[in-house]
C-alpha atoms as a PDB file:
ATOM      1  CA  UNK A   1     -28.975  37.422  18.036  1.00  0.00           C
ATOM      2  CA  UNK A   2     -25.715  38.657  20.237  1.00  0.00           C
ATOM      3  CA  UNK A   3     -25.985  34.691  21.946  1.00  0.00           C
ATOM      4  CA  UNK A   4     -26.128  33.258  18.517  1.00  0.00           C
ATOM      5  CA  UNK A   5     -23.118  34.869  17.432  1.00  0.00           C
ATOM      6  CA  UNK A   6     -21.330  34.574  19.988  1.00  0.00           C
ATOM      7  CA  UNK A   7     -21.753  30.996  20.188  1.00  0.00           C
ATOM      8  CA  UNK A   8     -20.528  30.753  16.192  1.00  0.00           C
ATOM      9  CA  UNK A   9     -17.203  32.775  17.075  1.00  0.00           C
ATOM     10  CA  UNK A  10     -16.700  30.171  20.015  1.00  0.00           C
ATOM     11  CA  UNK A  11     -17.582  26.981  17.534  1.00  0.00           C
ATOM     12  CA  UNK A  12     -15.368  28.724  14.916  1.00  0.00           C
ATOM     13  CA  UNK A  13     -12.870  29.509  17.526  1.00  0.00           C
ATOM     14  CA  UNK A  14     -12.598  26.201  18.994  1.00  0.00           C
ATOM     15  CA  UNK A  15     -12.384  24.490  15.593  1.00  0.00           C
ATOM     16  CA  UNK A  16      -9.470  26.138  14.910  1.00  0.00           C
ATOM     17  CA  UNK A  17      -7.659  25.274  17.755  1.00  0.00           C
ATOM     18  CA  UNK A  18      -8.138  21.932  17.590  1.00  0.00           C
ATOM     19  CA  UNK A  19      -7.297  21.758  13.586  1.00  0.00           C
ATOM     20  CA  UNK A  20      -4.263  23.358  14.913  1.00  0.00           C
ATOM     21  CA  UNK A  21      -3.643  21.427  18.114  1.00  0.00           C
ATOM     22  CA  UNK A  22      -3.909  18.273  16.202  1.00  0.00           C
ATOM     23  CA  UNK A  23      -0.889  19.511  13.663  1.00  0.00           C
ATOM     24  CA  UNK A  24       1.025  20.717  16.417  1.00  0.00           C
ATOM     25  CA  UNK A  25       0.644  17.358  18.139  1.00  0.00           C
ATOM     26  CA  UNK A  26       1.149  14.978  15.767  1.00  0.00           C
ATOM     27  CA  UNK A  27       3.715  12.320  15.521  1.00  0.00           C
ATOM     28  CA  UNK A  28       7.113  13.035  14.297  1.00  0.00           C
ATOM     29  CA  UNK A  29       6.516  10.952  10.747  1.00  0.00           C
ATOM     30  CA  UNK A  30       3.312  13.289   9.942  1.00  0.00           C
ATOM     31  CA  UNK A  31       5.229  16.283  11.121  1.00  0.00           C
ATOM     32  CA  UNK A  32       7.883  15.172   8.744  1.00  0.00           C
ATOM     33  CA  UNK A  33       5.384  14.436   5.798  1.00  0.00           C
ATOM     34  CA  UNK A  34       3.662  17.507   6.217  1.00  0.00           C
ATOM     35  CA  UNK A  35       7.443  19.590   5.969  1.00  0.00           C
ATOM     36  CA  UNK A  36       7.889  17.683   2.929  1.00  0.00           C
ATOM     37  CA  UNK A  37       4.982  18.591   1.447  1.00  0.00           C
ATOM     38  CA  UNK A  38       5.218  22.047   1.727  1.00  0.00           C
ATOM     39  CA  UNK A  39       8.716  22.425   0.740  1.00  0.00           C
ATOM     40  CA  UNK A  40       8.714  22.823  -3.053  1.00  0.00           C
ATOM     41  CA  UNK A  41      11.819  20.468  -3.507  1.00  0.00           C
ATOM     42  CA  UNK A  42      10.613  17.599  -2.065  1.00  0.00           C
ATOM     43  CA  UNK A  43       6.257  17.831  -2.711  1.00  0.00           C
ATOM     44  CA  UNK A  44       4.193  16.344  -4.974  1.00  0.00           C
ATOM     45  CA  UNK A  45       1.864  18.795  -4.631  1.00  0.00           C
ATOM     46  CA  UNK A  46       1.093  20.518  -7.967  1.00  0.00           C
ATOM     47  CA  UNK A  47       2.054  24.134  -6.684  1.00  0.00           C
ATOM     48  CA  UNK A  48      -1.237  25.374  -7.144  1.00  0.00           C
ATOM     49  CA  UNK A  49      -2.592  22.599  -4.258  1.00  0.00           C
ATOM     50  CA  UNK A  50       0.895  23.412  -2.669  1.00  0.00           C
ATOM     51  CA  UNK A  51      -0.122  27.419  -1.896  1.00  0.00           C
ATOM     52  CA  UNK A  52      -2.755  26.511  -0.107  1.00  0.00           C
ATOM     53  CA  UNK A  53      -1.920  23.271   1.697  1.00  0.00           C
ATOM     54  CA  UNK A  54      -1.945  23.436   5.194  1.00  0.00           C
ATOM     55  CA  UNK A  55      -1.503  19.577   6.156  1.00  0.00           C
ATOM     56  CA  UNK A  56      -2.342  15.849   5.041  1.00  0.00           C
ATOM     57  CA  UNK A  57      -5.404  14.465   6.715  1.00  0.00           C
ATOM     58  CA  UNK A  58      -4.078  11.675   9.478  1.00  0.00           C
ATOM     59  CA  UNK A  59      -6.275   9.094  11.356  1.00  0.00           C
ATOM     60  CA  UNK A  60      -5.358   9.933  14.948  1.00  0.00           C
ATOM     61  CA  UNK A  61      -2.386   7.199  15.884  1.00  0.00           C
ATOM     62  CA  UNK A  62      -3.701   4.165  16.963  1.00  0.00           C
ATOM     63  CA  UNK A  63      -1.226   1.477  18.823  1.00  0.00           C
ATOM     64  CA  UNK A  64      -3.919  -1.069  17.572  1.00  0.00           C
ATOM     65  CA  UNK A  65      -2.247  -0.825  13.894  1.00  0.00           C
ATOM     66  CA  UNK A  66       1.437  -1.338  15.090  1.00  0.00           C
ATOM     67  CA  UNK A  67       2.058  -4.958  14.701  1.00  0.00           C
ATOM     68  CA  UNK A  68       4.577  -7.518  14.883  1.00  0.00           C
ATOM     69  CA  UNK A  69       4.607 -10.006  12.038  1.00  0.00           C
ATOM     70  CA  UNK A  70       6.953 -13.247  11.052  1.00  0.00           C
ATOM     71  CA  UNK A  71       8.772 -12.307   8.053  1.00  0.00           C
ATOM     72  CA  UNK A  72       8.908 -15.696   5.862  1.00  0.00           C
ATOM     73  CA  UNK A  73      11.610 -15.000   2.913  1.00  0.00           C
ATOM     74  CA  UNK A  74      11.141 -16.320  -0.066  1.00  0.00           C
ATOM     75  CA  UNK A  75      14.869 -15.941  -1.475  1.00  0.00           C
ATOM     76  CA  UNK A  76      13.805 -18.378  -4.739  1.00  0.00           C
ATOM     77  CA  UNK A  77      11.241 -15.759  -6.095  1.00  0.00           C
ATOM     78  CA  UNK A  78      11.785 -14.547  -9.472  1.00  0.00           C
ATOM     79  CA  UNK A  79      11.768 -10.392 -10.858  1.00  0.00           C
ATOM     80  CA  UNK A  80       8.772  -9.776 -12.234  1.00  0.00           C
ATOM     81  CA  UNK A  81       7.056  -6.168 -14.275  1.00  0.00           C
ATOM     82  CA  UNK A  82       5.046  -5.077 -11.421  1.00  0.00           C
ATOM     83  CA  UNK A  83       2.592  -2.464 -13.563  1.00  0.00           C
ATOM     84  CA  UNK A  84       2.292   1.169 -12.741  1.00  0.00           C
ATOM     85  CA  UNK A  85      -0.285   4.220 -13.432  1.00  0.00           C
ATOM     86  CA  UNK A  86       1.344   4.889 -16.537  1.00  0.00           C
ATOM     87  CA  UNK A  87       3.824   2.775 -19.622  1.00  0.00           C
ATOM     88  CA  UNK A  88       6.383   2.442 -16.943  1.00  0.00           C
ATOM     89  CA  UNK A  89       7.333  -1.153 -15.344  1.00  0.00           C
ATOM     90  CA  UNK A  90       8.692  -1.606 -11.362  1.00  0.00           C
ATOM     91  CA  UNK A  91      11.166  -4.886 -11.570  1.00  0.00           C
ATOM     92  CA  UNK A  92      10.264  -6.138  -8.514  1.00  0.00           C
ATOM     93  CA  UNK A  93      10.441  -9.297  -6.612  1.00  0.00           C
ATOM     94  CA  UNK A  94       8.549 -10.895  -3.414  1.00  0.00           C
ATOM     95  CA  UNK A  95      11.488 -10.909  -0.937  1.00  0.00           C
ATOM     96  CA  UNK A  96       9.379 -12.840   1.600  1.00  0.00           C
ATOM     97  CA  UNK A  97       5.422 -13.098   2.900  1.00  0.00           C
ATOM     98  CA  UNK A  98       4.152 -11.709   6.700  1.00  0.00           C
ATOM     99  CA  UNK A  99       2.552 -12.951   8.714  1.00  0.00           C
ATOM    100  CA  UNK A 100       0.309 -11.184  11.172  1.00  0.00           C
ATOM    101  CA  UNK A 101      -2.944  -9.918  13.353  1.00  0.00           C
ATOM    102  CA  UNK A 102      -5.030  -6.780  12.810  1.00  0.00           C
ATOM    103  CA  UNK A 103      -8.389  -6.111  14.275  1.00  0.00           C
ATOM    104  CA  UNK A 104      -8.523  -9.665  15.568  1.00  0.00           C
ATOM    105  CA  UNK A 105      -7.785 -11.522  12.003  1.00  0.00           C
ATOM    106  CA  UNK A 106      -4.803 -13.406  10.825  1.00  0.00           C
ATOM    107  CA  UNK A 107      -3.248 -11.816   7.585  1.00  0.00           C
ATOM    108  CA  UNK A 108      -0.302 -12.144   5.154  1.00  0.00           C
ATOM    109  CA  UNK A 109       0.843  -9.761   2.909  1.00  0.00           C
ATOM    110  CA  UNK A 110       3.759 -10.205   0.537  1.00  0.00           C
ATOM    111  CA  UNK A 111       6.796  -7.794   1.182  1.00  0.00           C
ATOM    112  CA  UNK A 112       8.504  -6.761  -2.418  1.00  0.00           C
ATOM    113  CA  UNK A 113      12.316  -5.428  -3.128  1.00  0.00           C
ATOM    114  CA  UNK A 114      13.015  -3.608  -6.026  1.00  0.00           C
ATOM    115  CA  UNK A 115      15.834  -4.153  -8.456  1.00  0.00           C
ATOM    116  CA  UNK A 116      17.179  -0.825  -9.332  1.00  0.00           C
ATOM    117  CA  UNK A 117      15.700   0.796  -5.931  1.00  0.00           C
ATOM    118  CA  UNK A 118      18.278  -1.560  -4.231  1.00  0.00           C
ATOM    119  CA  UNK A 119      21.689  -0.477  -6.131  1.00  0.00           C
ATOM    120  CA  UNK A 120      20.841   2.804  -4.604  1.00  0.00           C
ATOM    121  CA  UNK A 121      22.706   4.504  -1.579  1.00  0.00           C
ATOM    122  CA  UNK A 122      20.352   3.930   1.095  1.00  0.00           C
ATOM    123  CA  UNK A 123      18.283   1.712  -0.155  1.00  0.00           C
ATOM    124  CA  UNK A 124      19.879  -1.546   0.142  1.00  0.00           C
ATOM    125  CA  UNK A 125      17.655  -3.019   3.283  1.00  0.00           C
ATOM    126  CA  UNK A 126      14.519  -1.366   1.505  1.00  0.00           C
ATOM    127  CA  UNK A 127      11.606  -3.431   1.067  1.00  0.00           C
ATOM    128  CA  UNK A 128       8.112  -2.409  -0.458  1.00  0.00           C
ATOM    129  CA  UNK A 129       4.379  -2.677   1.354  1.00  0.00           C
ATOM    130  CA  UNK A 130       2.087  -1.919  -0.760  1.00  0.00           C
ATOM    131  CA  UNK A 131      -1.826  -2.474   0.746  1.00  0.00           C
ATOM    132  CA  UNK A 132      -5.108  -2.787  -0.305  1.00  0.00           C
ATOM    133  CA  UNK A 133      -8.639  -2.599   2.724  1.00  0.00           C
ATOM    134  CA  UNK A 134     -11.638  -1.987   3.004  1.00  0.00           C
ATOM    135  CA  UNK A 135     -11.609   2.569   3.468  1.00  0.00           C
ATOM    136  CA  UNK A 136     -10.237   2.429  -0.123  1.00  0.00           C
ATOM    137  CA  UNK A 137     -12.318   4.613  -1.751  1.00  0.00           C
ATOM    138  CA  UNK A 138     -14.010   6.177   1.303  1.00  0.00           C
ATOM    139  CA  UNK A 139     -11.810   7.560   3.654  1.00  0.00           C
ATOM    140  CA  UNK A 140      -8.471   6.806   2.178  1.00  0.00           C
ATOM    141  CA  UNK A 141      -7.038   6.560  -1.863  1.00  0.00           C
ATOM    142  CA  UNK A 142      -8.785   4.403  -4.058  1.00  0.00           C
ATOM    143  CA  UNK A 143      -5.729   3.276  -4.960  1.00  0.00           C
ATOM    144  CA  UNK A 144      -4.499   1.899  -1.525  1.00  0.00           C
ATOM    145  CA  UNK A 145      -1.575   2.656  -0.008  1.00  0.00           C
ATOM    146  CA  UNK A 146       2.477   2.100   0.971  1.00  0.00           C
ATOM    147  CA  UNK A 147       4.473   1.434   3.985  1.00  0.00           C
ATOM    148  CA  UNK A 148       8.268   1.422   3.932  1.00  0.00           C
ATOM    149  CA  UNK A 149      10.161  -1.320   5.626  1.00  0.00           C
ATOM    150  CA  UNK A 150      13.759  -2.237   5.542  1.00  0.00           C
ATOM    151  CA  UNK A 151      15.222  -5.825   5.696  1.00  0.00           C
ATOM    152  CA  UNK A 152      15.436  -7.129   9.142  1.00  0.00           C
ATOM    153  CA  UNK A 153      18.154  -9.478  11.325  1.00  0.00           C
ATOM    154  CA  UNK A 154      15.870 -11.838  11.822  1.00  0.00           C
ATOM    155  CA  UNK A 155      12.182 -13.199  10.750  1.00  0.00           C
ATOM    156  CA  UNK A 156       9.936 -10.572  12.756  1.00  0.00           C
ATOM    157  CA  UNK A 157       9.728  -6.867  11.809  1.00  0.00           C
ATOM    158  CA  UNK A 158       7.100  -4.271  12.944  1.00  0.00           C
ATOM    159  CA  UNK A 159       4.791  -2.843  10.635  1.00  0.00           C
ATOM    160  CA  UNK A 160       3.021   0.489  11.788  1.00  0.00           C
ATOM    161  CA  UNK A 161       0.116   1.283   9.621  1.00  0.00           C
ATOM    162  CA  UNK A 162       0.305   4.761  11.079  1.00  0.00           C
ATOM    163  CA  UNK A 163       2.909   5.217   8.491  1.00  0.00           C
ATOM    164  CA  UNK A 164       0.875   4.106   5.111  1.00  0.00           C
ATOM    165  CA  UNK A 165       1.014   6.750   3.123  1.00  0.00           C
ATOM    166  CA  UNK A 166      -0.780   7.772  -0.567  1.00  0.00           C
ATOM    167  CA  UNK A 167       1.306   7.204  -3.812  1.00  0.00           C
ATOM    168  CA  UNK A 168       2.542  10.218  -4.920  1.00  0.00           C
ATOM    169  CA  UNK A 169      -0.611  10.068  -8.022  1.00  0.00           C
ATOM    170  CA  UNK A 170      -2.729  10.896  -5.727  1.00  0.00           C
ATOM    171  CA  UNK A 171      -1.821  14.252  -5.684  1.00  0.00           C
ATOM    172  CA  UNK A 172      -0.189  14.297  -9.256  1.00  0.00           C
ATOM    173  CA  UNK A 173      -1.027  12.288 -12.596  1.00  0.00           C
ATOM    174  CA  UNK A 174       2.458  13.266 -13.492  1.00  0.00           C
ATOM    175  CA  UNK A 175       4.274  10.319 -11.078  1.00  0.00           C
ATOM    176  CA  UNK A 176       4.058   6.743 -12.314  1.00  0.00           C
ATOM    177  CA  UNK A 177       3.040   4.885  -9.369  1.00  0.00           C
ATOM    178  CA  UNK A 178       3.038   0.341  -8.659  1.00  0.00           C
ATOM    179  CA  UNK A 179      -0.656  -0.635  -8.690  1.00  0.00           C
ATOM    180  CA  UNK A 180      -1.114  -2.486  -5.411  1.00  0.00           C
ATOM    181  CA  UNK A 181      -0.758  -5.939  -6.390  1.00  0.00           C
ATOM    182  CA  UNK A 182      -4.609  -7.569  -5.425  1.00  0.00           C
ATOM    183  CA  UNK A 183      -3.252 -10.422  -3.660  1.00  0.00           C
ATOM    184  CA  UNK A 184      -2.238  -7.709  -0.556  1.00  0.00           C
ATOM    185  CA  UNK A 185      -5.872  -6.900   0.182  1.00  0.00           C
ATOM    186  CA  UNK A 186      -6.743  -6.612   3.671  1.00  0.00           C
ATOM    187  CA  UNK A 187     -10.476  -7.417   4.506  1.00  0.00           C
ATOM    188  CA  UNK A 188     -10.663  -5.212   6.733  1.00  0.00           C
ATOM    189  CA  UNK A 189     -10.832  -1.119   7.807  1.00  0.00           C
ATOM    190  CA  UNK A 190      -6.738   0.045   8.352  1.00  0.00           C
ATOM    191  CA  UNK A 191      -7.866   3.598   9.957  1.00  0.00           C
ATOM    192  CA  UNK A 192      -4.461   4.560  10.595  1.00  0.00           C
ATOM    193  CA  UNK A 193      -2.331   6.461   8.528  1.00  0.00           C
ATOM    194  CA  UNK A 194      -2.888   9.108   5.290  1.00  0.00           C
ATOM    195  CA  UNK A 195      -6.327   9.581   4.761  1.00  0.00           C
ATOM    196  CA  UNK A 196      -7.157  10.292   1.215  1.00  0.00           C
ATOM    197  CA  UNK A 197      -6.113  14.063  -0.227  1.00  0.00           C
ATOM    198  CA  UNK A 198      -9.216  16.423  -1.237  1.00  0.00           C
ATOM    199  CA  UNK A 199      -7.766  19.069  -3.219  1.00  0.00           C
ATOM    200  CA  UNK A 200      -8.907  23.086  -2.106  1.00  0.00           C
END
């Protein structure tokens, strides 16, 4: 009986540390997602999920989902209403298409800019990647997820999926979130980034 438990305080023990570890080691963007989500300024954590959140839930980072893609603009596109989760419409517009591989498959995704999002102070060079693959649903939001890029010099730009990240509905029905459009669907599993949130 003394073995037994001794062996569930080490399993216990060592579970811990590694929950830990893996916080204390993580890159600087999840370090810096999981600050904002715990500061009540900056969360979208209702504050009853807030008290007891202790950190998102990352894939571990994976140099397989940092890619570099040819940016093809598209400067002729036309603002469209790209719908959200609630009344609200996004005026947005497909600033160009890119081009890349993941997992050994060619892809394109379309990059978008938004109207008002762009008349902001430091948001000029902002651009909008909102993705849809195969986890949705399982291991990540239904809903899919978002990068954030900004407008390069030239026609290639790096897109790290470690960085996709849930829309803020996720976590509250109160934010009015753009539906991923379902022509960026990636047939295939992006394990990298924000897995999906299980509330406590």
């Amino acid at each position: 009986m003394k073995t037994i438990l001794l062996l569930l305080f080490v399993t216990v023990s060592m579970s811990c540390t590694q929950s830990k570890q893996a916080i204390k080691d993580g890159t600087a963007w999840q370090k810096k997602m999981n600050a904002d989500f715990k500061d009540a300024s900056k969360s979208p954590l209702k504050p009853k999920d807030r008290e007891v959140f202790v950190g998102l839930d990352f894939f571990n980072f994976d140099t397989a989902y940092v890619v570099t893609a040819s940016l093809k603009r598209t400067p002729d596109t036309e603002w469209f209403e790209m719908k959200t989760t609630t009344d609200r419409r996004s005026l947005e517009r497909v600033y160009g298409v890119l081009s890349f591989e993941l997992n050994g498959t060619s892809f394109e995704l379309n990059v978008y800019q938004g109207k008002e999002l762009m008349t902001e102070e430091g948001f000029e060079n902002y651009l909008f990647l909102p993705f849809l693959d195969n986890t949705n649903g399982n291991s990540t939001y239904g809903g899919g997820r978002y990068i954030d890029l900004n407008i390069p010099e030239g026609d290639t730009m790096t897109i790290d999926f470690n960085t996709a990240y849930n829309p803020y509905c996720a976590y509250n029905e109160k934010f009015s979130c753009p539906i991923v459009p379902r022509v960026n669907y990636l047939d295939t599993d992006v394990n990298a980034g924000v897995k999906k949130f299980v509330k406590q």
